[in-house]
Protein backbone atom coordinates (compact mmCIF):
# COMPACT_ATOMS: atom_id res chain seq x y z
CA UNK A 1 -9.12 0.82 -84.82
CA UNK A 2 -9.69 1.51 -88.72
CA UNK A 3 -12.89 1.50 -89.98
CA UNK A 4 -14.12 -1.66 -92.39
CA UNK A 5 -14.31 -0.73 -95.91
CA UNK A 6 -17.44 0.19 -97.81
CA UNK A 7 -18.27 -1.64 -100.59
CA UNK A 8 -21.35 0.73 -102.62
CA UNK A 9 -23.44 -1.91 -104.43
CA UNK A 10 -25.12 1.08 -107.70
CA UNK A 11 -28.45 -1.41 -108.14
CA UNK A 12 -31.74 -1.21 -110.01
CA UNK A 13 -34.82 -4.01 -109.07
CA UNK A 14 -35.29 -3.12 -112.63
CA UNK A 15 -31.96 -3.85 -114.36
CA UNK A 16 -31.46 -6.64 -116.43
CA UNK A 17 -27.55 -6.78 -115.93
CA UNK A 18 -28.45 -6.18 -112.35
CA UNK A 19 -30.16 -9.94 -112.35
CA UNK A 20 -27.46 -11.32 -114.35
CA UNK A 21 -25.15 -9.84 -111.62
CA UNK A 22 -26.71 -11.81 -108.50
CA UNK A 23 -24.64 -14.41 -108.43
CA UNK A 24 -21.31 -12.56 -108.98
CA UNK A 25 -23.22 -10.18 -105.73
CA UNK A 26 -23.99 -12.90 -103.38
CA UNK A 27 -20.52 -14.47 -104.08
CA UNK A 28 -19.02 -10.94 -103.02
CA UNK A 29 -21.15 -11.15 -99.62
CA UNK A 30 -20.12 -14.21 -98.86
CA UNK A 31 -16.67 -13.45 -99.23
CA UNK A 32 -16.55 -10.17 -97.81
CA UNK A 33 -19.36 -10.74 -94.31
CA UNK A 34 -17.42 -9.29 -91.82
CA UNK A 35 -14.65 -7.66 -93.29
CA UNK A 36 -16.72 -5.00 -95.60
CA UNK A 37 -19.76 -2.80 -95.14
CA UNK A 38 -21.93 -3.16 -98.11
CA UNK A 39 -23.82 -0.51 -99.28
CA UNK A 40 -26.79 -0.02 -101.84
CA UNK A 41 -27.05 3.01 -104.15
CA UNK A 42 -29.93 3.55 -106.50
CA UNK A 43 -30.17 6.63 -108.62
CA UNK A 44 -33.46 5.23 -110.56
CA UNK A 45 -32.79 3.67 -113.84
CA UNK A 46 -36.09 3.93 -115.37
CA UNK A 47 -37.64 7.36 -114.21
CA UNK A 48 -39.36 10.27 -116.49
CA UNK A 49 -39.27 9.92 -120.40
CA UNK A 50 -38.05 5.97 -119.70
CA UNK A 51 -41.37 5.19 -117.92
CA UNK A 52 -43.89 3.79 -120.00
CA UNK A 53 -45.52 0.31 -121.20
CA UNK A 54 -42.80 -2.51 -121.00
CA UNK A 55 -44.49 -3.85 -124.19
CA UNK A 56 -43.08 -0.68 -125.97
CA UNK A 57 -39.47 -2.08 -125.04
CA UNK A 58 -39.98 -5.79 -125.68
CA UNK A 59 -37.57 -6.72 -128.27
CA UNK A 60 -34.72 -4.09 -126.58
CA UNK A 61 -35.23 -6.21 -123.52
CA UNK A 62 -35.15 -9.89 -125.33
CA UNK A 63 -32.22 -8.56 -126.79
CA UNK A 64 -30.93 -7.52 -123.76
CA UNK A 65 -31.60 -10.88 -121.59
CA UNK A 66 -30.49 -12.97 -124.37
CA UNK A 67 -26.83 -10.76 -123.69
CA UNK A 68 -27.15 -11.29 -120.36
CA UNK A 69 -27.23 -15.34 -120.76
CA UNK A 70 -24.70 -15.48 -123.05
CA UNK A 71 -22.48 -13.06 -120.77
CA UNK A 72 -23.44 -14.62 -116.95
CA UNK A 73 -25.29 -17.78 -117.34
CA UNK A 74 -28.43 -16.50 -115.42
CA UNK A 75 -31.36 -16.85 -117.59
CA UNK A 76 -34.71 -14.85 -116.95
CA UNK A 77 -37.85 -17.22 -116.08
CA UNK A 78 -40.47 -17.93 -118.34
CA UNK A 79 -42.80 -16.58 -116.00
CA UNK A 80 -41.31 -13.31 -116.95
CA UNK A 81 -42.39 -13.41 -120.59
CA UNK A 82 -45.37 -14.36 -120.02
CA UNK A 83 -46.72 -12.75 -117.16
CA UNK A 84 -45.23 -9.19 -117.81
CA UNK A 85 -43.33 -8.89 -121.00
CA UNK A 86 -45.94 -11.18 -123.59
CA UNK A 87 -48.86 -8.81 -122.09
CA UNK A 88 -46.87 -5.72 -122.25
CA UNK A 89 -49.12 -3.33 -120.38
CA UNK A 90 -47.35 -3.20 -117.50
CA UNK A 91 -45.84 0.30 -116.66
CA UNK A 92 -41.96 0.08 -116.37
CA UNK A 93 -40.44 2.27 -113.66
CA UNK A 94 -37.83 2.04 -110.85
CA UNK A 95 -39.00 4.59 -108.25
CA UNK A 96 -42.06 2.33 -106.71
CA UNK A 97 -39.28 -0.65 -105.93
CA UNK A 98 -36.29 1.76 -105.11
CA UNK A 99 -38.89 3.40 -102.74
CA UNK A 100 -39.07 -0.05 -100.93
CA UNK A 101 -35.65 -0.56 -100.82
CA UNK A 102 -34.42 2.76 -99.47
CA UNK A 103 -37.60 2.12 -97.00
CA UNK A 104 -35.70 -1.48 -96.07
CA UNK A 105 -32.22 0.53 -95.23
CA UNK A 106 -34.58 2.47 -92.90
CA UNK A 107 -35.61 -0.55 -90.90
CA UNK A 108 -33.37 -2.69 -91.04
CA UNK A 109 -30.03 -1.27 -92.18
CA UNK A 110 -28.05 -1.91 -95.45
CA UNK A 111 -27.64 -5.70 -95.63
CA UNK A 112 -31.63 -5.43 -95.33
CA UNK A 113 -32.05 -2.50 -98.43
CA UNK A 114 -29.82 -5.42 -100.43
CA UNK A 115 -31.54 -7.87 -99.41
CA UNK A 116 -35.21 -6.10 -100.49
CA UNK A 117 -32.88 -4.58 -103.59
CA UNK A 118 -31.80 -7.96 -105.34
CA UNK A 119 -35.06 -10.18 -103.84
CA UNK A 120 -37.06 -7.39 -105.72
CA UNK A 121 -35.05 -7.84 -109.20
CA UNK A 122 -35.22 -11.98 -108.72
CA UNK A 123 -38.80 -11.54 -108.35
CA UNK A 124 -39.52 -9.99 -111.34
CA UNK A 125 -37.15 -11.29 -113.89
CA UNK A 126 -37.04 -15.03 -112.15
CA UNK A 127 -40.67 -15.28 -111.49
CA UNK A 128 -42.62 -13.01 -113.32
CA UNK A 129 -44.08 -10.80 -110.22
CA UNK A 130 -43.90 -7.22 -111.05
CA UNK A 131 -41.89 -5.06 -108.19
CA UNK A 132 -44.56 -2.21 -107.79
CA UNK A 133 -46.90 -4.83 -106.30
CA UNK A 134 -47.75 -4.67 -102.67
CA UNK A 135 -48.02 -8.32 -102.82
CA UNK A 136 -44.26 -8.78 -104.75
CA UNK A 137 -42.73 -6.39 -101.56
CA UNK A 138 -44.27 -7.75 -98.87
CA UNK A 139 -43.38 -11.38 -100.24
CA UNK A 140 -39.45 -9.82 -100.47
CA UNK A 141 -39.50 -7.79 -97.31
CA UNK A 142 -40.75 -11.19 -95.11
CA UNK A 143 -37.83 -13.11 -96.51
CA UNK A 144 -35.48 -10.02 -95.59
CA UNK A 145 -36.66 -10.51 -92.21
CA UNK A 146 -38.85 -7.24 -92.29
CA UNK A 147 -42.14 -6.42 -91.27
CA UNK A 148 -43.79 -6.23 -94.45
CA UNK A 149 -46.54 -4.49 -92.87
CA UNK A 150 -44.69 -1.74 -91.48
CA UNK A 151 -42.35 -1.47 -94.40
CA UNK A 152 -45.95 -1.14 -96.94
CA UNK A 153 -47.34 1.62 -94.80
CA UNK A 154 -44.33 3.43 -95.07
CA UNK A 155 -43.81 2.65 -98.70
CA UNK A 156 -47.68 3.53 -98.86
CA UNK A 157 -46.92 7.57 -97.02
CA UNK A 158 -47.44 10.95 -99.13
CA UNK A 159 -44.02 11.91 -99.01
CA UNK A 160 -42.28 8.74 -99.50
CA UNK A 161 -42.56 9.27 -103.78
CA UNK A 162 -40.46 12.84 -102.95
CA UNK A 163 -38.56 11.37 -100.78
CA UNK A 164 -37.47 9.02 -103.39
CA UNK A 165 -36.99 11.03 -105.56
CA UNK A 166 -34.64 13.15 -103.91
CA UNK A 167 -32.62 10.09 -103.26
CA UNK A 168 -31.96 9.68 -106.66
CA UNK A 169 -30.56 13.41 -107.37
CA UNK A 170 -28.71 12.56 -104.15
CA UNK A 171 -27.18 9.15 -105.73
CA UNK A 172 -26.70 10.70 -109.36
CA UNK A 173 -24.68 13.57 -107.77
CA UNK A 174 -22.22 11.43 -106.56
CA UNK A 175 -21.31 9.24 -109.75
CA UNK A 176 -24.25 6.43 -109.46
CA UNK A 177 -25.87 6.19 -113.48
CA UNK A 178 -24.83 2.85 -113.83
CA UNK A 179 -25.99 -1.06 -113.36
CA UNK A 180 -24.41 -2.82 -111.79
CA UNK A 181 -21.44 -1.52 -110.43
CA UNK A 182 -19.20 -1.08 -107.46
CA UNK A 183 -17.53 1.83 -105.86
CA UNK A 184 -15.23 1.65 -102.50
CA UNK A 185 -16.13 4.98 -100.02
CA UNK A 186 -12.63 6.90 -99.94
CA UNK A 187 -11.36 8.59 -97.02
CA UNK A 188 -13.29 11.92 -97.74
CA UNK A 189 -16.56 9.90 -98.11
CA UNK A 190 -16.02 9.74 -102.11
CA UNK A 191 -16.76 6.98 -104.18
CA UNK A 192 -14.10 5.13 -106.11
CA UNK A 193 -15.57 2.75 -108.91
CA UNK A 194 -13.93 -0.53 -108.49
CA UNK A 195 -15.66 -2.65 -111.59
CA UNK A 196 -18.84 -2.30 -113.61
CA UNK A 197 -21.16 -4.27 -115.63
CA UNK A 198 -20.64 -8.61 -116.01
CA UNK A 199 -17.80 -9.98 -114.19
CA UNK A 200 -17.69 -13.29 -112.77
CA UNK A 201 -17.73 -14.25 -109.10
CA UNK A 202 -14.22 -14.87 -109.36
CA UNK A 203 -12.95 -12.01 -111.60
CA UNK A 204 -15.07 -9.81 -108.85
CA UNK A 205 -13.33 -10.95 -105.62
CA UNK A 206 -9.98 -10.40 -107.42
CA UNK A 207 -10.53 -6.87 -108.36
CA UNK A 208 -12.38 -6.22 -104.90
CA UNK A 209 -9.56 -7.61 -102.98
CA UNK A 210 -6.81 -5.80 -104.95
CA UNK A 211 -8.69 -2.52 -104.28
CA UNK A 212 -9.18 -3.18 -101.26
CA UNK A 213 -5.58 -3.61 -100.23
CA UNK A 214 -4.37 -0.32 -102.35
């Protein structure tokens, strides 16, 4: 018997296009639940130089969410100006809310770490709650059917930052650099990109199908 395919979901909580992309995602799930594997990939979009006061990037982001309504329909919530990018002191990184998600994938498998992955990014862009926030994870990891006790005390460990960390040389190795997009595994364990950035539900399940039948 042939193994299902893999779909490899490359994901930020922290990307813009990656909200934008949610409903073209859970469209893809829908269609694909028991005939494809999904898989998350994060390979931290906002780590080192990138990581600094959000304020610093306000108009690059308004620029950028304004794209992404125009491009997908999905507009960011007003609770997102005003709680985190109006104040602007807020430290922008990806490594605290990856951390959670790859944290997810070890408790409760891959549909959980996508789960934690896009309930993170809705969070923050759809209702203003910043994704470093024990409160914001635990709030995500209950609705992903977690423990969100068990998940924050991992999350919480000394070596969970390096761990992280080493996930994302791991990821960046192997093509991920880029939100959103998706890759099918190939027989050798390789990743094929399929599509990246805006596409529409429909456009998506056309191009995943195709590949999927190649």
């Amino acid at each position: 018997m042939s193994m299902p395919p893999v779909i490899v979901v490359a994901y930020d909580p922290l990307c813009g296009w990656c909200f934008g992309f949610g409903p073209t995602l859970r469209r893809l799930r829908a269609r694909f639940a028991g005939e494809a594997l999904f898989r998350v990939a994060m390979g931290g979009l906002v780590t080192g130089a990138r990581e600094r006061m959000i304020g610093l990037d306000a108009p690059y982001l308004m620029r950028g969410l304004q794209e992404v309504r125009a491009r997908t329909g999905v507009k960011a919530g007003p609770a997102f100006f005003e709680r985190v990018l109006e104040p602007g002191r807020w430290i922008s990184r990806s490594e605290p809310a990856c951390r959670a998600v790859r944290i997810a994938r070890e408790m409760g498998g891959e549909e959980a770490a996508l789960d934690v992955a896009t309930g993170l990014c809705e969070a923050f862009y759809g209702e203003g709650r910043v994704p470093d926030d024990a409160r914001t994870i635990a709030r995500v990891a209950t609705a992903a059917g977690l423990d969100p006790d068990v998940l924050l005390d991992r999350w919480s460990a000394p070596e969970a930052f390096a761990e992280t960390m080493a996930m994302f040389d791991a990821e960046r190795a192997r093509g991920i650099v880029s939100y959103p997009a998706l890759f099918l595994k190939d027989e050798r364990g390789g990743l094929v990109e399929v599509l990246a950035g805006a596409v529409s539900p429909e456009d998506a399940v056309a191009i995943v199908e195709r590949a999927i039948e190649r």
